[in-house]
PDB file of N, CA and C in Angstrom:
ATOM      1  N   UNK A   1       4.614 -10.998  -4.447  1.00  0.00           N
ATOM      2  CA  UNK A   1       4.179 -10.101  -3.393  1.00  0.00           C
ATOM      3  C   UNK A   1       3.744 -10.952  -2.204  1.00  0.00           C
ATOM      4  N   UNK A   2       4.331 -10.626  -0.847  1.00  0.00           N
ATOM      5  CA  UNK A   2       3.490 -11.156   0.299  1.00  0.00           C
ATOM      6  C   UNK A   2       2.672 -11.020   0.999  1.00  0.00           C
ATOM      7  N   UNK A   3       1.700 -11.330   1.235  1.00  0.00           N
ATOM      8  CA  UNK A   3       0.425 -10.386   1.974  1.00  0.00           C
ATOM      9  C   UNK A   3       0.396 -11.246   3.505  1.00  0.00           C
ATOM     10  N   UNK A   4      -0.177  -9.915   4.429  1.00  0.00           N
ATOM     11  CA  UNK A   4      -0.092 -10.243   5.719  1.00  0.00           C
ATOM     12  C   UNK A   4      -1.465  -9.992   5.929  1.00  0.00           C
ATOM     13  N   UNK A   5      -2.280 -10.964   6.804  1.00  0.00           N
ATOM     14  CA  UNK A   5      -3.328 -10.140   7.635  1.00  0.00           C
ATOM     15  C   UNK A   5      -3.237  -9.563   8.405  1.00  0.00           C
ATOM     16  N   UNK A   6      -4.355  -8.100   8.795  1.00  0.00           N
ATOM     17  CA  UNK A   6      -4.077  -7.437   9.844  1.00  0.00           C
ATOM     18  C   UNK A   6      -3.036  -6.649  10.307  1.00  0.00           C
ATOM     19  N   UNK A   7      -2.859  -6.566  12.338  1.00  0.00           N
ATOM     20  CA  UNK A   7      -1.698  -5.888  12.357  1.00  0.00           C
ATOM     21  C   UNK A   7      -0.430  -6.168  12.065  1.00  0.00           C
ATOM     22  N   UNK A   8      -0.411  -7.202  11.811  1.00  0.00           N
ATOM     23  CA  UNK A   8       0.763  -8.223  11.752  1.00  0.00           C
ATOM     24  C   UNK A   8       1.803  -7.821  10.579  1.00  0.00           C
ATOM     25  N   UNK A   9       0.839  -7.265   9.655  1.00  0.00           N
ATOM     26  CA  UNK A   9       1.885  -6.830   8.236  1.00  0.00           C
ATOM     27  C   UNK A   9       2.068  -4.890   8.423  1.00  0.00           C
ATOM     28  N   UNK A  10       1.853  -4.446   9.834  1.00  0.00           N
ATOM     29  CA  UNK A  10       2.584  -2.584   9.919  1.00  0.00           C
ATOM     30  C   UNK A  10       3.719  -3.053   9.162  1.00  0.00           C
ATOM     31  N   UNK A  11       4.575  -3.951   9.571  1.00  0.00           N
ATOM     32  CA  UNK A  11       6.034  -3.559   9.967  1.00  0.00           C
ATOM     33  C   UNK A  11       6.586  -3.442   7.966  1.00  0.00           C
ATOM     34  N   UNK A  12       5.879  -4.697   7.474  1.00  0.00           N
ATOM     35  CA  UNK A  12       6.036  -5.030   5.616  1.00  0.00           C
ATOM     36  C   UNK A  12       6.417  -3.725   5.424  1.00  0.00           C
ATOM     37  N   UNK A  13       6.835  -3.086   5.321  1.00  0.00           N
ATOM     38  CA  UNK A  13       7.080  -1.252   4.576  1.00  0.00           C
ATOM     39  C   UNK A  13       8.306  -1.203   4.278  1.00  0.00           C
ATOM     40  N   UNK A  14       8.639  -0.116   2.754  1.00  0.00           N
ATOM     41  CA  UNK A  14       9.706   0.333   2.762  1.00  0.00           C
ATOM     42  C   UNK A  14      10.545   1.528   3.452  1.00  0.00           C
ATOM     43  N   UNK A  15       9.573   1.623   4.369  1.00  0.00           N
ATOM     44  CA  UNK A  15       9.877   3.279   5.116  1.00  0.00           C
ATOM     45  C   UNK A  15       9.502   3.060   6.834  1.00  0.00           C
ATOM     46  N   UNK A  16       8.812   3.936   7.204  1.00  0.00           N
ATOM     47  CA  UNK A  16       7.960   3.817   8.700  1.00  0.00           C
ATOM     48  C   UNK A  16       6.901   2.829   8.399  1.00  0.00           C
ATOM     49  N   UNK A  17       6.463   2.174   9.796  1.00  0.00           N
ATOM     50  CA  UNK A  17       5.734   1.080   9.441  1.00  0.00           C
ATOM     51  C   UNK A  17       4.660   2.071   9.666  1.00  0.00           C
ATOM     52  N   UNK A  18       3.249   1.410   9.036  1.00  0.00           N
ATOM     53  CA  UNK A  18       2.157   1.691   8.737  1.00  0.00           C
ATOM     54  C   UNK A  18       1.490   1.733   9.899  1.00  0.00           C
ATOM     55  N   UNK A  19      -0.038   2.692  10.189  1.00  0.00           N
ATOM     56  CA  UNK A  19      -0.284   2.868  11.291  1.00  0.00           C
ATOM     57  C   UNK A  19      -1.102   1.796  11.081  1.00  0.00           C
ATOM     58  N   UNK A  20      -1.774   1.501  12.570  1.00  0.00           N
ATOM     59  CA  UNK A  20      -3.247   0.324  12.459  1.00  0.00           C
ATOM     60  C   UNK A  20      -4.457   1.247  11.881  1.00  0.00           C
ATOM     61  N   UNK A  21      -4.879   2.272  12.623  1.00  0.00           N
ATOM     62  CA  UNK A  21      -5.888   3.344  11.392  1.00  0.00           C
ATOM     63  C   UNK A  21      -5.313   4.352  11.047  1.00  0.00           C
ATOM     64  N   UNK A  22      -6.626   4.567   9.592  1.00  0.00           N
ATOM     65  CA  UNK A  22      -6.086   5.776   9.522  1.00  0.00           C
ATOM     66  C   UNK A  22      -7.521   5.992   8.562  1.00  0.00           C
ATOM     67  N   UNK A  23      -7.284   7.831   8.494  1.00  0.00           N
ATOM     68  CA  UNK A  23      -8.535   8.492   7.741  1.00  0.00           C
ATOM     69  C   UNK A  23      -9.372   7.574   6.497  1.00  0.00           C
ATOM     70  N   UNK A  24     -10.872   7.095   6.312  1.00  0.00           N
ATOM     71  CA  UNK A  24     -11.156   6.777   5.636  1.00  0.00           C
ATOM     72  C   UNK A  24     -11.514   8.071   4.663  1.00  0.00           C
ATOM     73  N   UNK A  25     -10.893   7.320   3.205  1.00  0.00           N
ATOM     74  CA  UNK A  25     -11.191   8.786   1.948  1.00  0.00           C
ATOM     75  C   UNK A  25     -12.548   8.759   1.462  1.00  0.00           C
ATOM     76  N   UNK A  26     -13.346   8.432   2.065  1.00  0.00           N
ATOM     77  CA  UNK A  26     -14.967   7.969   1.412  1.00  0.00           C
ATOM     78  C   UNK A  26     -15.974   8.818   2.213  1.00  0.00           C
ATOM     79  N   UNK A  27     -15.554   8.544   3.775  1.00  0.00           N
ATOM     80  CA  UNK A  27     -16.394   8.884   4.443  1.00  0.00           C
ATOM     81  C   UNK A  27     -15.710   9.909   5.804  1.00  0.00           C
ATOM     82  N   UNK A  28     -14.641  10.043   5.456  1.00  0.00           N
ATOM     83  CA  UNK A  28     -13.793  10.706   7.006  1.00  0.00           C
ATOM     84  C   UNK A  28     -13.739   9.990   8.430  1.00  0.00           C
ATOM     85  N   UNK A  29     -14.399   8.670   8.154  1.00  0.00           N
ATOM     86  CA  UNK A  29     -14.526   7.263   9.585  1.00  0.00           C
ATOM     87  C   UNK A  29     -13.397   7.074   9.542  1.00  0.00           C
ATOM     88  N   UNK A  30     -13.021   6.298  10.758  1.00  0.00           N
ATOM     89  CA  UNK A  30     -12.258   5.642  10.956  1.00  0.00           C
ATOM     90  C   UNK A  30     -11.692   4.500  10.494  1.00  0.00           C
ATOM     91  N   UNK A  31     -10.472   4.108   9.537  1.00  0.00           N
ATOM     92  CA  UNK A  31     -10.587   2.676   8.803  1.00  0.00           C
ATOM     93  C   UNK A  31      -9.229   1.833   9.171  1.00  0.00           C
ATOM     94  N   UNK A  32      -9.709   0.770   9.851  1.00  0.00           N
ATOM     95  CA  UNK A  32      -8.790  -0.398  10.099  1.00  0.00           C
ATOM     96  C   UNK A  32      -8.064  -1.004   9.300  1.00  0.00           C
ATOM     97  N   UNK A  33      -7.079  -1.370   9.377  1.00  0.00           N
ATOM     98  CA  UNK A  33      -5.482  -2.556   8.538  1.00  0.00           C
ATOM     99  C   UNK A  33      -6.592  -3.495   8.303  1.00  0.00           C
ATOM    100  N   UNK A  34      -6.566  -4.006   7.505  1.00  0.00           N
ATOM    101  CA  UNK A  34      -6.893  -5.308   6.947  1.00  0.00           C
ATOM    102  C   UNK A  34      -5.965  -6.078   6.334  1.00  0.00           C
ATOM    103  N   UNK A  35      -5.181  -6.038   5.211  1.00  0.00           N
ATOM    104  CA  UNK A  35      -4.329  -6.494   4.838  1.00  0.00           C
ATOM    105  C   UNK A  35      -2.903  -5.472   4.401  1.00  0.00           C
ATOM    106  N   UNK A  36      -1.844  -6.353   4.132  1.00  0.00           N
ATOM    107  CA  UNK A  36      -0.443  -5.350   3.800  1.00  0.00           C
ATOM    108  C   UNK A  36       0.084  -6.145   2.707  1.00  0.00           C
ATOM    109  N   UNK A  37       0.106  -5.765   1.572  1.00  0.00           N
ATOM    110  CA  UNK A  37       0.835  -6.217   0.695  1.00  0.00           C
ATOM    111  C   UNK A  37       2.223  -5.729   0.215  1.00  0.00           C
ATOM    112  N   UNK A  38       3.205  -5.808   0.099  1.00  0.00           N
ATOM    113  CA  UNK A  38       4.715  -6.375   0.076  1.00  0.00           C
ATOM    114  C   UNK A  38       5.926  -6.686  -0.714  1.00  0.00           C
ATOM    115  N   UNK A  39       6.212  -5.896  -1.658  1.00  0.00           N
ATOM    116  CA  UNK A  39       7.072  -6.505  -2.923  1.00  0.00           C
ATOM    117  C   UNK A  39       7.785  -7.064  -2.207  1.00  0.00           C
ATOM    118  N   UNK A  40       8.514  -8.309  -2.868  1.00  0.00           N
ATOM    119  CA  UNK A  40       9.031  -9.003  -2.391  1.00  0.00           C
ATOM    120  C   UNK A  40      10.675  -9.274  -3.284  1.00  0.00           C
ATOM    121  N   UNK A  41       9.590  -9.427  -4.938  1.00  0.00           N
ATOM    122  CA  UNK A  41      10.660  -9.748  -5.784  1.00  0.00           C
ATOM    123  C   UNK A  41      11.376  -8.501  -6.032  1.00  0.00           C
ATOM    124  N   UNK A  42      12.765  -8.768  -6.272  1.00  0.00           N
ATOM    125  CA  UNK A  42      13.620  -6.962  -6.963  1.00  0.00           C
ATOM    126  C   UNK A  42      13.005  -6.621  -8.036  1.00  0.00           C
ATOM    127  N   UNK A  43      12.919  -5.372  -8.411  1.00  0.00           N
ATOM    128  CA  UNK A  43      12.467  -4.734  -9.561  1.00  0.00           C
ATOM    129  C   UNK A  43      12.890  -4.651 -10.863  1.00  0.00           C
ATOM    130  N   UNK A  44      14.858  -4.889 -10.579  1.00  0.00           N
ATOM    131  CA  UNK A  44      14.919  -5.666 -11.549  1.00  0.00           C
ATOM    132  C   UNK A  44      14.873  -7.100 -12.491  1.00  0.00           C
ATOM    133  N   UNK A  45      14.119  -7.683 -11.492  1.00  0.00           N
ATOM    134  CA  UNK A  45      13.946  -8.896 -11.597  1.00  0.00           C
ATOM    135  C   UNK A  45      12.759  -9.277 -12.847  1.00  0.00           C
ATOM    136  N   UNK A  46      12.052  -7.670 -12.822  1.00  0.00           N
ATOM    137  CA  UNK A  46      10.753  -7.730 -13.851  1.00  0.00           C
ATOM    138  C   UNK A  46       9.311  -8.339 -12.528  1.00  0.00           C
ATOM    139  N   UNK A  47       9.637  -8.302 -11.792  1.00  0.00           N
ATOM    140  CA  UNK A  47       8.487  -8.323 -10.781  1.00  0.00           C
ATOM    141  C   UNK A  47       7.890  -7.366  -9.759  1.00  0.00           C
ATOM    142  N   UNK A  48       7.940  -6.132 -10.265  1.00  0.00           N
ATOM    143  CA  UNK A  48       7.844  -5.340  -9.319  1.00  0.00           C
ATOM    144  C   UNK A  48       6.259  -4.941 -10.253  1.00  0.00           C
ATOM    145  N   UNK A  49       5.415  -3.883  -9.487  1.00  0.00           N
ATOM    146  CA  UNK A  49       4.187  -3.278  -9.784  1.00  0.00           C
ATOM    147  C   UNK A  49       5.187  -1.664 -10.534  1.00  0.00           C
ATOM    148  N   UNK A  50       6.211  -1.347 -10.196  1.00  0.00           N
ATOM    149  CA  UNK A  50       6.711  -0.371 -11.018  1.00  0.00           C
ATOM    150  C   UNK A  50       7.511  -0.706 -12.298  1.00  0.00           C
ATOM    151  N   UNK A  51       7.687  -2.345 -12.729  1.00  0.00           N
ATOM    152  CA  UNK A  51       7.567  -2.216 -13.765  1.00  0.00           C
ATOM    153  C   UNK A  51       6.444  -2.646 -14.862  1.00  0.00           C
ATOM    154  N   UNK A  52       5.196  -2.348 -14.396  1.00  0.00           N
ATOM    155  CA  UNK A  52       3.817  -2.454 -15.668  1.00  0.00           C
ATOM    156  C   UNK A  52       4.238  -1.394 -16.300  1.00  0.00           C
ATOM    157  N   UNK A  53       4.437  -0.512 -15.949  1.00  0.00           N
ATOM    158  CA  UNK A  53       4.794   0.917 -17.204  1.00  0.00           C
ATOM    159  C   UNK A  53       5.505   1.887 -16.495  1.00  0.00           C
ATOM    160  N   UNK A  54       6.185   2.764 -16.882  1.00  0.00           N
ATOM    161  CA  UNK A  54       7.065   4.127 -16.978  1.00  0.00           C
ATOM    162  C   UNK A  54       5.941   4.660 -16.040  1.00  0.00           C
ATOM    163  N   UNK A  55       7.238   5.810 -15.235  1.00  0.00           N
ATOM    164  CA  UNK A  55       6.515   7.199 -14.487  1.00  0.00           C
ATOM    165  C   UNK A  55       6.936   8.308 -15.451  1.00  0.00           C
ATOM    166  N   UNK A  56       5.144   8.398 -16.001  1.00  0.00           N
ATOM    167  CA  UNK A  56       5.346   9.326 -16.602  1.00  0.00           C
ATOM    168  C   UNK A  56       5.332  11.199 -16.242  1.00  0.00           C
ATOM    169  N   UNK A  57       5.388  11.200 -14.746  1.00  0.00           N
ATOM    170  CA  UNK A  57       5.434  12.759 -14.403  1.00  0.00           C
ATOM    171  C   UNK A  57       3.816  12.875 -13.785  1.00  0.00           C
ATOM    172  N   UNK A  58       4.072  14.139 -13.562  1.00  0.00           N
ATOM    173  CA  UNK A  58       2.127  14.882 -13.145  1.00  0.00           C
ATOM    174  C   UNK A  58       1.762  14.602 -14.026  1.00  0.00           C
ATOM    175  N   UNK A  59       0.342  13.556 -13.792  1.00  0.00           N
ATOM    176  CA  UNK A  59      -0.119  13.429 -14.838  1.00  0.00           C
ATOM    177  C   UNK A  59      -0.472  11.818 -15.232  1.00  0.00           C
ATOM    178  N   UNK A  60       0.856  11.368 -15.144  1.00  0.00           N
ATOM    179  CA  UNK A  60       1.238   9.930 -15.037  1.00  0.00           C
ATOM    180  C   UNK A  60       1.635   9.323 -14.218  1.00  0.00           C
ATOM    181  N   UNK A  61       1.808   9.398 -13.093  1.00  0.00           N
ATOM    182  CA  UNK A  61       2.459   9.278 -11.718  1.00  0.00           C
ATOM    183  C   UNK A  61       1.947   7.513 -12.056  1.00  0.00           C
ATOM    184  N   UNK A  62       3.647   6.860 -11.213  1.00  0.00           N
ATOM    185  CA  UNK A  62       3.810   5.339 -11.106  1.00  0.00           C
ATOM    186  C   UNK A  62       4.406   5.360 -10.506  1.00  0.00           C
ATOM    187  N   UNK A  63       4.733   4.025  -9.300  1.00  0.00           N
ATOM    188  CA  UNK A  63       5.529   3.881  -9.253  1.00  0.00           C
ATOM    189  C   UNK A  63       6.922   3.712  -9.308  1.00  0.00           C
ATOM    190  N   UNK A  64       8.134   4.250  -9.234  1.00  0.00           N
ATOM    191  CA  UNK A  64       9.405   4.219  -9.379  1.00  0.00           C
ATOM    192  C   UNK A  64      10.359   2.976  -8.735  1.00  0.00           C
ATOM    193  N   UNK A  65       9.908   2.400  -7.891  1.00  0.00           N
ATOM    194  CA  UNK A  65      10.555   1.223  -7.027  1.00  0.00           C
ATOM    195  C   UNK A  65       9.611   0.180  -6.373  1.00  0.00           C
ATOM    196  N   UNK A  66      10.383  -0.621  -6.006  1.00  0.00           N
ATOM    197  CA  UNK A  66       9.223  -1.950  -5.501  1.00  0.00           C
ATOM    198  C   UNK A  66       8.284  -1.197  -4.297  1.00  0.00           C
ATOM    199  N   UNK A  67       6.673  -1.265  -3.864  1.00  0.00           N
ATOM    200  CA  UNK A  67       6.199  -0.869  -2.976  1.00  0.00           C
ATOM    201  C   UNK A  67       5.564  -1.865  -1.900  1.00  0.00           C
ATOM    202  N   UNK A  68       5.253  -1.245  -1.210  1.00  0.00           N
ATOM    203  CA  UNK A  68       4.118  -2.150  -0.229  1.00  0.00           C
ATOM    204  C   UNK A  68       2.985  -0.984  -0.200  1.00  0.00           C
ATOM    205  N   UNK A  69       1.676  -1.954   0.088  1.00  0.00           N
ATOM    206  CA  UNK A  69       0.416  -1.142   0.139  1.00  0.00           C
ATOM    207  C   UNK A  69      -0.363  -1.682   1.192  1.00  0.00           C
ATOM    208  N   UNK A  70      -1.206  -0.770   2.049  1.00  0.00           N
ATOM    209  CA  UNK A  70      -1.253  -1.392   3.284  1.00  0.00           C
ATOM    210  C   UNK A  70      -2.740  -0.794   3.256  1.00  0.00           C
ATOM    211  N   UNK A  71      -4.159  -1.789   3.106  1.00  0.00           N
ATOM    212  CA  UNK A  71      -5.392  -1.807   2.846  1.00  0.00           C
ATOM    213  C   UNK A  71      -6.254  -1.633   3.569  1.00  0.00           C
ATOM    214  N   UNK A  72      -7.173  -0.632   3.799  1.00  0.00           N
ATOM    215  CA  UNK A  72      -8.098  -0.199   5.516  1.00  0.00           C
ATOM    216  C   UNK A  72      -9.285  -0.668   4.938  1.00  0.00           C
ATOM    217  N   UNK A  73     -10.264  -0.674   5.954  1.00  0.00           N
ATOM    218  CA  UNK A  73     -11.389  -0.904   6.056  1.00  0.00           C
ATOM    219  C   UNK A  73     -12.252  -0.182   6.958  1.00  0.00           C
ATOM    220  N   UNK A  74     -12.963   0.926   6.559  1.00  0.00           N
ATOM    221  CA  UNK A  74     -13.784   1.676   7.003  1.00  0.00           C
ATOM    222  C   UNK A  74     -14.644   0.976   7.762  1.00  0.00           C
ATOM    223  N   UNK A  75     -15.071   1.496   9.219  1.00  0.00           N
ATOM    224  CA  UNK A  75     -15.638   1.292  10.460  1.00  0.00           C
ATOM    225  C   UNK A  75     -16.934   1.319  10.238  1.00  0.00           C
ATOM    226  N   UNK A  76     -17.146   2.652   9.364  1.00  0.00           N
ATOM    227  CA  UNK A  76     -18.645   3.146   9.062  1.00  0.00           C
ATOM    228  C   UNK A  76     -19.414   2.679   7.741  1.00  0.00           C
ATOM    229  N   UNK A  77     -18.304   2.959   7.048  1.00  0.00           N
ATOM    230  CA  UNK A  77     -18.577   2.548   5.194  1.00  0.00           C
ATOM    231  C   UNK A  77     -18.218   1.369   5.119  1.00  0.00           C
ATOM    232  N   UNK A  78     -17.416   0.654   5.555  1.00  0.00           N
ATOM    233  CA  UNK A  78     -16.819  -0.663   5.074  1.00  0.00           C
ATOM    234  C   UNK A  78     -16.265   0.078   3.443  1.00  0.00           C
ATOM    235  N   UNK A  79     -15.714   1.163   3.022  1.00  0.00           N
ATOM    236  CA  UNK A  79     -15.139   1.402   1.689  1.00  0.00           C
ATOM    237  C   UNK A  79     -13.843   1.003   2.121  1.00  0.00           C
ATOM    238  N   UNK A  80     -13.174   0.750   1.614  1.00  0.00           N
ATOM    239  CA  UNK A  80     -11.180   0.608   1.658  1.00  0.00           C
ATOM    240  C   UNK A  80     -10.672   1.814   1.133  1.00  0.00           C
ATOM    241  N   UNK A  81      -9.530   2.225   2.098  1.00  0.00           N
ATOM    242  CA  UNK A  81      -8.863   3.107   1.428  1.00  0.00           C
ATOM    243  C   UNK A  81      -7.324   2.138   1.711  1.00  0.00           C
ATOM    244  N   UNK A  82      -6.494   3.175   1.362  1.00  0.00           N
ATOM    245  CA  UNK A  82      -4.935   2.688   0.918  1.00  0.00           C
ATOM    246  C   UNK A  82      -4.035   3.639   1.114  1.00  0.00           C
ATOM    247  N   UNK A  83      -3.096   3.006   2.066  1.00  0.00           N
ATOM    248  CA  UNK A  83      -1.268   3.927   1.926  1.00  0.00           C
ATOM    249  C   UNK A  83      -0.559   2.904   1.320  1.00  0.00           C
ATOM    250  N   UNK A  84       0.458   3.860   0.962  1.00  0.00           N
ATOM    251  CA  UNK A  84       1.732   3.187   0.132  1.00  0.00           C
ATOM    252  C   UNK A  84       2.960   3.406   0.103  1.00  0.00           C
ATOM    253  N   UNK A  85       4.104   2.897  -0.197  1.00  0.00           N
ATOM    254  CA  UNK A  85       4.944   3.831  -0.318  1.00  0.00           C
ATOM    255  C   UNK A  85       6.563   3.321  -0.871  1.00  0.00           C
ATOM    256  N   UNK A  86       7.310   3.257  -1.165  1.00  0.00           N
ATOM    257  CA  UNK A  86       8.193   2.601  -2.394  1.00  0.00           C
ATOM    258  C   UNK A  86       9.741   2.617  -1.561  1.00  0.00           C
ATOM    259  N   UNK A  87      10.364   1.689  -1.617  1.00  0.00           N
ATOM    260  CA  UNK A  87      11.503   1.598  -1.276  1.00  0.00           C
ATOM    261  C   UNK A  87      12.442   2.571  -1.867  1.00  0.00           C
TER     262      UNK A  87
END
């Protein structure tokens, strides 16, 4: 996995790049990018975070494909929240 500091890792995504904030889930503040983490290796390679275990449905929800996760930091709380989202 590659990790970026800051704004520097929006773009790391398998989809739309990531915003710089977004809603903190703790406190409803405002929470800043801090870091972006990045699959890097293929999934079938046995390095992906979707293969620790099976998606098992509602209920069990996993990953299905390599992801990136992109880590905030609350303004007010300093709590972290997290987007994600899977190639």
């Amino acid at each position: 996995m590659k990790i970026s500091i800051g704004k520097g890792g929006l773009s790391y995504t398998f989809q739309a790049p990531f915003p710089e904030t977004t809603k903190c889930v703790h406190c409803g503040g405002e929470a800043r990018v801090a870091f972006v983490g990045h699959e890097t290796g293929a999934p079938e390679d046995g390095e992906a975070v979707c293969d620790l275990r099976p998606n098992g449905g509602k209920g069990d929800y996993w990953p299905h494909d390599a992801c990136a996760v992109a880590v905030y930091l609350c303004r007010d709380c300093l709590e972290p929240t997290a987007l994600f989202n899977q190639a």
